[in-house]
Protein backbone atom coordinates (compact mmCIF):
# COMPACT_ATOMS: atom_id res chain seq x y z
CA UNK A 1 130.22 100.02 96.46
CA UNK A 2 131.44 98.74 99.66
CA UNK A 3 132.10 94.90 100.13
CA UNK A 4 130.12 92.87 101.98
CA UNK A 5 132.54 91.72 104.15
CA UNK A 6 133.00 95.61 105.62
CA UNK A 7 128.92 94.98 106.49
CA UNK A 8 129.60 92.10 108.35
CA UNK A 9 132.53 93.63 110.00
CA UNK A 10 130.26 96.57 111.26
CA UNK A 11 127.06 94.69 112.20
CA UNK A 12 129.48 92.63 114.47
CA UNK A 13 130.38 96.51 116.12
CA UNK A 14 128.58 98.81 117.74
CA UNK A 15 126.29 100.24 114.87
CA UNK A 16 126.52 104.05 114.67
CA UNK A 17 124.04 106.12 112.62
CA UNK A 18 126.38 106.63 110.09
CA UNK A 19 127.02 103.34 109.45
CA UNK A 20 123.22 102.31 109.45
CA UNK A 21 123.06 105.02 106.56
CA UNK A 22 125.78 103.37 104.93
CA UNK A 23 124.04 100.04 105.10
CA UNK A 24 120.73 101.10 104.02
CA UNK A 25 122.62 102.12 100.62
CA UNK A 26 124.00 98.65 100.76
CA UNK A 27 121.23 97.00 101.20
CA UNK A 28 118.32 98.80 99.52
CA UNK A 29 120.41 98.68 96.12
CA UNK A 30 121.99 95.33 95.72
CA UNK A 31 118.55 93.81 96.03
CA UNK A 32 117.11 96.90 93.93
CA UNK A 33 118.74 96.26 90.65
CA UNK A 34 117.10 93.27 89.67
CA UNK A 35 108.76 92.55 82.39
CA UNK A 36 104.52 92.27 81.09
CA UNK A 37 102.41 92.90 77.78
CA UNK A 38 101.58 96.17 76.52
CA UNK A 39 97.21 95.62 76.21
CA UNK A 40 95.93 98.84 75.95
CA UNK A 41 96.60 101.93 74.56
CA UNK A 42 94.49 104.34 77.38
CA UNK A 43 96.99 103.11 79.78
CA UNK A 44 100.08 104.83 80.31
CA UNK A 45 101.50 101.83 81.22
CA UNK A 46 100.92 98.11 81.00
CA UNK A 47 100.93 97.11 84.73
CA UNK A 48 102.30 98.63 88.36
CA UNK A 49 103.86 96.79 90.60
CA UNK A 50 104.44 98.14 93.85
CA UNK A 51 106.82 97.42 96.59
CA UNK A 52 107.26 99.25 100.57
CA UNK A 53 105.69 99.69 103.80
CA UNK A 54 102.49 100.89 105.17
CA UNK A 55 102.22 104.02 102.92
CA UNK A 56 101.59 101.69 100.18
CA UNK A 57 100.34 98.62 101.90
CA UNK A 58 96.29 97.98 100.08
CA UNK A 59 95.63 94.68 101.93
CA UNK A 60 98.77 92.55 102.24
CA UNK A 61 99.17 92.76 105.61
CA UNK A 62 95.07 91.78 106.48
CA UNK A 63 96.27 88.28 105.92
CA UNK A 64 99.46 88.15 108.27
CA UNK A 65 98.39 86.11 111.40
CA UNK A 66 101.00 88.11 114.26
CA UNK A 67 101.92 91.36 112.68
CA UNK A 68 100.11 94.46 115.03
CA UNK A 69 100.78 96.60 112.21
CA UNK A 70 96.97 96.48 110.98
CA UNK A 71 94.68 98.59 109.25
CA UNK A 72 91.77 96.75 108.73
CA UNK A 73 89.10 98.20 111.43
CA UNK A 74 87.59 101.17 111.79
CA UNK A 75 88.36 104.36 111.34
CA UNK A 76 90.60 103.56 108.97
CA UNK A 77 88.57 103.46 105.25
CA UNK A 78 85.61 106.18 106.46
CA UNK A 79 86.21 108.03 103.34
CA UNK A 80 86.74 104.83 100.92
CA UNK A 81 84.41 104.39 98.43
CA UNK A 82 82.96 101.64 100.33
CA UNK A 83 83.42 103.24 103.53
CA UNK A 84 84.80 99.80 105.15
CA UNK A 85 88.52 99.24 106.68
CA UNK A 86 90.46 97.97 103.69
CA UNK A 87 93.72 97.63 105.33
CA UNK A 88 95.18 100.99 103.87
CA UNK A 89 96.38 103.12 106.74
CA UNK A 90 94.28 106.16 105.59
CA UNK A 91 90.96 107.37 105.71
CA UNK A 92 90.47 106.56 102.34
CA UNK A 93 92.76 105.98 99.32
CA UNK A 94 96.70 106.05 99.35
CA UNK A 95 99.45 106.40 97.54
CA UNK A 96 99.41 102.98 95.70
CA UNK A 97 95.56 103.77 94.25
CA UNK A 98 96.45 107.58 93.65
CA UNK A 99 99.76 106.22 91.35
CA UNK A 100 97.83 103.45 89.75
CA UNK A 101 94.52 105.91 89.11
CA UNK A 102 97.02 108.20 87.19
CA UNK A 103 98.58 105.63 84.84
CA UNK A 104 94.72 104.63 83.83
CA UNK A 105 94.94 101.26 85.69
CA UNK A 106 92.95 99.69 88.85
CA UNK A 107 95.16 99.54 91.79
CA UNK A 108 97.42 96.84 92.11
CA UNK A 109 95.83 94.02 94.26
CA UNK A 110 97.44 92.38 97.43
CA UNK A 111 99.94 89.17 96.56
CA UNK A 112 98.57 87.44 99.64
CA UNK A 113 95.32 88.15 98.78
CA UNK A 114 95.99 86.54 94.60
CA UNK A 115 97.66 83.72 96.82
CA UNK A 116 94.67 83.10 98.86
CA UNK A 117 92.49 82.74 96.10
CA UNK A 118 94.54 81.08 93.48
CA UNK A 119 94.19 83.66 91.40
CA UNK A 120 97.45 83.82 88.62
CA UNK A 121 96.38 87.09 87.94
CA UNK A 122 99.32 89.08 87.43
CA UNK A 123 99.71 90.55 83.99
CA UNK A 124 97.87 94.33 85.23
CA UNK A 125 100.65 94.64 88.27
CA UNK A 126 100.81 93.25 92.03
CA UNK A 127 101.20 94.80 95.23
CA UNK A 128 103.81 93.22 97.65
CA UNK A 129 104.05 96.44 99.83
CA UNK A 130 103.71 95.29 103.53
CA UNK A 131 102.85 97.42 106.47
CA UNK A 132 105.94 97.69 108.77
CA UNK A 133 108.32 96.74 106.12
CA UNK A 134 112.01 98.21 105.95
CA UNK A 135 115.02 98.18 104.31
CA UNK A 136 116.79 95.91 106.64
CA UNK A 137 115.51 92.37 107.48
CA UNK A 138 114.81 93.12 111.58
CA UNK A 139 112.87 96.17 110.73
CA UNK A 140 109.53 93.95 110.43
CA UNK A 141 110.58 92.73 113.81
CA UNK A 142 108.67 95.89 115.64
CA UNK A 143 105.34 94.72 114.61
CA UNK A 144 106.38 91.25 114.65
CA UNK A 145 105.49 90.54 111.38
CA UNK A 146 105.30 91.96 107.55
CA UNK A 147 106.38 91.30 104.07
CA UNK A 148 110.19 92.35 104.21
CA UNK A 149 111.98 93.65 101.32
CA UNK A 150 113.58 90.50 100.51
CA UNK A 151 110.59 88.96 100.73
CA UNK A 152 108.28 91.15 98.65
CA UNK A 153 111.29 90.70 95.98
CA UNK A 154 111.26 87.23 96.14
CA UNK A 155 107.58 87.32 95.50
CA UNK A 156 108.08 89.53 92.89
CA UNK A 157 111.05 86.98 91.27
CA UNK A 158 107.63 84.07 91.12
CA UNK A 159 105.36 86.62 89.55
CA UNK A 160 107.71 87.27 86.70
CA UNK A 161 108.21 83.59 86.84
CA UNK A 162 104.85 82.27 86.08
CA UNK A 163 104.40 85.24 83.64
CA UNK A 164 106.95 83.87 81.39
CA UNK A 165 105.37 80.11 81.71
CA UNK A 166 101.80 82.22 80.47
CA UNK A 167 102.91 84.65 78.11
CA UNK A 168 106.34 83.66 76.68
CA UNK A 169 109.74 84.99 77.58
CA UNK A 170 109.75 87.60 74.82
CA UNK A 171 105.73 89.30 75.48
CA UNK A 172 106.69 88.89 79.16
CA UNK A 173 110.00 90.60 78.75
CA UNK A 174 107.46 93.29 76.77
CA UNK A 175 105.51 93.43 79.55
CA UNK A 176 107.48 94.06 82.36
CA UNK A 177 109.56 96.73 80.43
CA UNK A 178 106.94 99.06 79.87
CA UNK A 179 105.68 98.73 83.25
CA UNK A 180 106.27 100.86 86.40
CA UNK A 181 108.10 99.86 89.60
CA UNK A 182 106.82 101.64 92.26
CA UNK A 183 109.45 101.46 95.87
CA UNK A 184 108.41 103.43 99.10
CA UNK A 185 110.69 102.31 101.58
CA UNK A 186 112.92 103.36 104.77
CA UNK A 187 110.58 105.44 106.72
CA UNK A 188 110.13 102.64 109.28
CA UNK A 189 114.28 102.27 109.52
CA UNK A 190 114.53 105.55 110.17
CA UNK A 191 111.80 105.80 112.79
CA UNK A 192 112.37 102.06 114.21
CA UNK A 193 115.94 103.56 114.95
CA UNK A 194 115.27 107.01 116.80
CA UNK A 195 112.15 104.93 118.49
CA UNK A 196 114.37 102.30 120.28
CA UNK A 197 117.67 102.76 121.60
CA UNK A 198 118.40 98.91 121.11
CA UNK A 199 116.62 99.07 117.61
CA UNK A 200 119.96 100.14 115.91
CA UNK A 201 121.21 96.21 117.37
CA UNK A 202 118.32 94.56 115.46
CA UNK A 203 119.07 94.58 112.14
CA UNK A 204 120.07 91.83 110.28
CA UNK A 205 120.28 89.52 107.35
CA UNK A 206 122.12 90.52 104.53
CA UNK A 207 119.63 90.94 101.19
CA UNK A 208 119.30 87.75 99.03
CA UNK A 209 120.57 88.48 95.39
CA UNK A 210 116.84 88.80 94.25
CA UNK A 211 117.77 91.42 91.61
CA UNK A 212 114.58 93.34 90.07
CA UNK A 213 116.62 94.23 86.68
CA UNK A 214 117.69 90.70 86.02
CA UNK A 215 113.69 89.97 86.47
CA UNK A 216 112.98 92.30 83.64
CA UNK A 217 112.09 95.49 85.48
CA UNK A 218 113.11 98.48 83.62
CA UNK A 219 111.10 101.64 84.68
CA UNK A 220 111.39 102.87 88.52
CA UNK A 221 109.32 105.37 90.56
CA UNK A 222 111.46 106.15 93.58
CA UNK A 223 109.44 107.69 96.31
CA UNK A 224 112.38 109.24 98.96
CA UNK A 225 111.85 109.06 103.00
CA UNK A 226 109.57 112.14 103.93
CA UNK A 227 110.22 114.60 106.76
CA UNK A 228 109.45 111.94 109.25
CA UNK A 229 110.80 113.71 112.01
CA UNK A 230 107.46 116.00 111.54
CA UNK A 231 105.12 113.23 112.09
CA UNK A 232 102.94 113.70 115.40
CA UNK A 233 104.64 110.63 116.83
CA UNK A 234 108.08 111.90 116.83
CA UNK A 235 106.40 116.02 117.65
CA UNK A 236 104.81 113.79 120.64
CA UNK A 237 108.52 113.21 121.98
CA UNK A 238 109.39 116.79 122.23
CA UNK A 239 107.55 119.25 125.35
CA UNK A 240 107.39 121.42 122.00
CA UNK A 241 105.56 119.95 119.90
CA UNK A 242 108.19 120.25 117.33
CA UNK A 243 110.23 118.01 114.69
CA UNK A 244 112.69 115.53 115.30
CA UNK A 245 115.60 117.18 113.65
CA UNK A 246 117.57 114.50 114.05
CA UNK A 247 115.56 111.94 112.11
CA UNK A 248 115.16 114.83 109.24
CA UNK A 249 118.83 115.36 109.05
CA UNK A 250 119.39 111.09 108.70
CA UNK A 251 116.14 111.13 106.09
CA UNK A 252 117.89 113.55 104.15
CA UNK A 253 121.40 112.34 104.24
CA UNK A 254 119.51 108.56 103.42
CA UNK A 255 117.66 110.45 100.38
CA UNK A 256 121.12 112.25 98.99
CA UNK A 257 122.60 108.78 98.67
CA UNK A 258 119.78 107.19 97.27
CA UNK A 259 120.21 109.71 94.48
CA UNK A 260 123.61 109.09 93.92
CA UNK A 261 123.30 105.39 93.43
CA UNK A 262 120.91 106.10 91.01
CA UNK A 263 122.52 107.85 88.83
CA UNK A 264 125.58 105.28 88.88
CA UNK A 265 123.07 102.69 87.69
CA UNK A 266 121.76 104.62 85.02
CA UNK A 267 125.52 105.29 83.59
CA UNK A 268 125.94 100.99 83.91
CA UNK A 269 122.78 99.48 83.28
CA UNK A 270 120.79 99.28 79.81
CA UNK A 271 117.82 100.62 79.39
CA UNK A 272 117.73 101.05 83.34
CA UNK A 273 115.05 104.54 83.60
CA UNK A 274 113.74 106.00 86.73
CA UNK A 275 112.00 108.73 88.39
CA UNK A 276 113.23 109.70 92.21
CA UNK A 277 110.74 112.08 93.87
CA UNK A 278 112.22 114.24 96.39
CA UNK A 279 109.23 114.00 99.13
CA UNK A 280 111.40 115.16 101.64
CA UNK A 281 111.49 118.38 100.73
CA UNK A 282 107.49 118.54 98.87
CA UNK A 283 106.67 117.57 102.22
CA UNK A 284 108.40 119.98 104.73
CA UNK A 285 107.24 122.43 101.82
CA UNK A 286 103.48 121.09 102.80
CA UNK A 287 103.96 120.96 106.65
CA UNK A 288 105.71 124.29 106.48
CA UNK A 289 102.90 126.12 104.38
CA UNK A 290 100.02 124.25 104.83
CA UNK A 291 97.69 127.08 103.92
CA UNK A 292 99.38 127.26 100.64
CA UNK A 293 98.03 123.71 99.81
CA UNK A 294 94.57 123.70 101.37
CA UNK A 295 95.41 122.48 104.81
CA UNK A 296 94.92 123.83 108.50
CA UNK A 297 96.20 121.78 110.78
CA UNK A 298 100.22 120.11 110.16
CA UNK A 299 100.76 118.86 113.52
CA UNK A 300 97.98 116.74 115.12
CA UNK A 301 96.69 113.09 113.48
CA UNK A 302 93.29 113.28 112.57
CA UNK A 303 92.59 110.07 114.50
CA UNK A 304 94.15 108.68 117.56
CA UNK A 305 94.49 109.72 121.09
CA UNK A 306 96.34 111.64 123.53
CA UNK A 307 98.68 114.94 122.71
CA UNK A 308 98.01 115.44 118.82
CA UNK A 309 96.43 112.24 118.81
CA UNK A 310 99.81 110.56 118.86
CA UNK A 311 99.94 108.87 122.00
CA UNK A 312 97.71 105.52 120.01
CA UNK A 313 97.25 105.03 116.64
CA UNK A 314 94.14 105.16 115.15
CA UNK A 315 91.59 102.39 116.49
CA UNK A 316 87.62 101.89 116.70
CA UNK A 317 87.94 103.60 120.43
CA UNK A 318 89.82 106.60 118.60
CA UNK A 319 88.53 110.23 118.21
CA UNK A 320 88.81 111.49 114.90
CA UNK A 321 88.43 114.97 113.24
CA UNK A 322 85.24 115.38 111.12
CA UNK A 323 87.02 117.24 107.89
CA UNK A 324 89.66 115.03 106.72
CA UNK A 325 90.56 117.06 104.33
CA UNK A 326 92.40 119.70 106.32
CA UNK A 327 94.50 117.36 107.95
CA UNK A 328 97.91 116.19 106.69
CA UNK A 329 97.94 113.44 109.10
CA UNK A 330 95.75 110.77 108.82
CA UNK A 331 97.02 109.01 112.11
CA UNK A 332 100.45 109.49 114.08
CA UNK A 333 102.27 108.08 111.18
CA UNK A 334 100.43 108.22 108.04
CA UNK A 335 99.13 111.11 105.43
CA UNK A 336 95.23 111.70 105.16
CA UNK A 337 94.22 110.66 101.64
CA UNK A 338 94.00 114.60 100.57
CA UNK A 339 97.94 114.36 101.20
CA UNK A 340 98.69 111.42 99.70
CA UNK A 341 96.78 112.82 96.09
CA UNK A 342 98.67 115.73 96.38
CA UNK A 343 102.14 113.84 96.37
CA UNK A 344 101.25 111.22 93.87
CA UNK A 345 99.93 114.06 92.12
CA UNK A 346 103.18 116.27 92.43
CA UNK A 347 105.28 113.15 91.51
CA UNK A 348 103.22 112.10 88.51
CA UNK A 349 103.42 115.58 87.09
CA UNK A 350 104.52 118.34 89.02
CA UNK A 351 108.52 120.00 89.00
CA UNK A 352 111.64 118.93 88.11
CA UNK A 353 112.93 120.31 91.50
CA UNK A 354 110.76 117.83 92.99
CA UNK A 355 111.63 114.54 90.60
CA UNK A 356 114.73 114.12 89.00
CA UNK A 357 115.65 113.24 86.77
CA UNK A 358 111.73 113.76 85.19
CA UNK A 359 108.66 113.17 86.23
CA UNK A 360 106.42 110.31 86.39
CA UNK A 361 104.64 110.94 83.36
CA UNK A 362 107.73 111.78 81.19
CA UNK A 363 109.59 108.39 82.39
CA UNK A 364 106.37 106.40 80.82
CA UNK A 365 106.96 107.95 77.68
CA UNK A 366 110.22 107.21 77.13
């Protein structure tokens, strides 16, 4: 792995794509590698904890004062059980309740929101996912405000922290060892840097040493960048209507190395176990062949305005489409809640060519 100091030396540079790639290996894994009490035996696993952006965000970002990166008004939550904004950028359920649904638990609740009440809660998983969260600390800058990476792991460093003042150091080692470690990150790196041409200059502030692995985590579920150059905000920027290649090509280059460091750390960690899903490829698959999963329409947002509904995102003055279910876009950026189960679904149990090196429910077994 690179040296710090060749970082520094670049982000002082003019920062090519290639290098930004480079960096987001940097940076996602020396704050990656950094434990809770096994209670039941209909759960597949003790607790979740999940960290990333707005594809996993469930409320964390309702209680951040500046960000614009919001989800809790209508339309957003029409098909929720409770049919109210929750702060999920959906229509209804994401990835984070989908994940936790099929390891028998309740979804992971907000940090903020266990902060806000007091609550020391912890020992069935946390959410620190934070819409507009990326790799780099900057990324957060483009809505002005989220949880960044850092951030959620420093969070994550006091959870495990007061879990060892209530449970002991060896049932909260237990605990956390058996649990999953959900990470769905980059998208908004990726996108922040084909969406501003002075974006690439923003990023900064090398990770703090807030290792997950030295806090007891064990077990990882590695969700890749999707085909983000298919989304109807970056279709929007071509006359065509069609993908951003380029932001495909730099997803899948990002995805190839996040791979690769994986399987380093599993040769030079202990017990160090993870699952990597390949949605890159499950999702051009989807977009691609959308009949072939139950869907119609691949290119439009269900809810928004303007060409495919991607000129705004989806707000109370918003049109949106009355099946939901036949869309794979929930808004310009975001999968409908019938996409989102079928990729935690796929994940949990589908193909080795889509998870490597096993699934989600072979990594809890072992």
């Amino acid at each position: 792995m690179a040296s710090s100091s060749i970082f520094v030396k670049t982000m002082r540079g003019k920062l090519n794509f290639t290098s930004l790639i480079i960096m987001f290996y940097y940076y996602y894994f020396c704050i990656f590698i950094t434990n809770f009490k096994y209670s039941s035996a209909t759960k597949l696993a003790p607790a979740l904890f999940v960290f990333g952006d707005s594809l996993v965000d469930v409320g964390n970002n309702n209680h951040l004062p500046f960000t614009i990166a919001k989800a809790d008004f209508p339309h957003n939550g029409v098909d929720f059980p409770t049919h109210k904004p929750t702060g999920r950028f959906s229509n209804g359920k994401n990835a984070a309740d989908f994940l936790a649904e099929k390891l028998g638990l309740l979804t992971s609740p907000p940090y903020l929101s266990l902060t806000h009440t007091k609550s020391s809660n912890f020992s069935s998983g946390v959410s620190f996912a934070s819409g507009g969260a990326g790799i780099f600390d900057g990324t957060d800058q483009l809505y002005h405000q989220s949880i960044t990476f850092n951030k959620q792991i420093e969070y994550y460093g006091i959870v495990q922290g007061k879990l060892v003042q209530q449970l002991g150091q060896a049932e909260a080692e237990k605990l956390l060892s058996k649990s999953i470690f959900a990470i769905v990150i980059g998208s908004n790196d990726i996108l922040g840097y084909f969406g501003s041409s002075s974006s690439s200059q923003k990023k900064k502030g090398i990770p703090q040493q807030y290792r997950m692995y030295d806090f007891g985590a064990r077990k990882f579920v590695i969700f890749g960048v999707a085909a983000v150059g298919c989304c109807p905000s970056q279709r929007d920027r071509n006359k065509t209507d069609a993908c951003n290649e380029a932001a495909n090509f730099w997803a899948s280059k990002y995805n190839k190395g996040v791979q690769s460091i994986l399987q380093q750390y599993q040769t030079q960690l202990k017990d160090f176990k993870y699952s990597l899903f390949d949605t890159y490829t499950f999702f051009l698959n989807l977009i691609q062949q959308p009949a072939t999963y139950g869907f119609k329409e691949e290119k439009s947002a269900c809810c928004g305005l303007g060409n495919l509904n991607a000129k705004f995102a989806c707000t109370p003055i918003s049109t949106y489409c009355s099946n939901r279910s036949d869309h794979i876009f929930w808004d310009l950026y975001h999968p409908t809640e019938a996409a989102a189960r079928l990729i935690v679904g796929t994940a949990f149990d589908g193909p080795r060519k889509y998870s490597f090196p096993v699934n989600v429910k072979q990594l809890v077994s072992v």
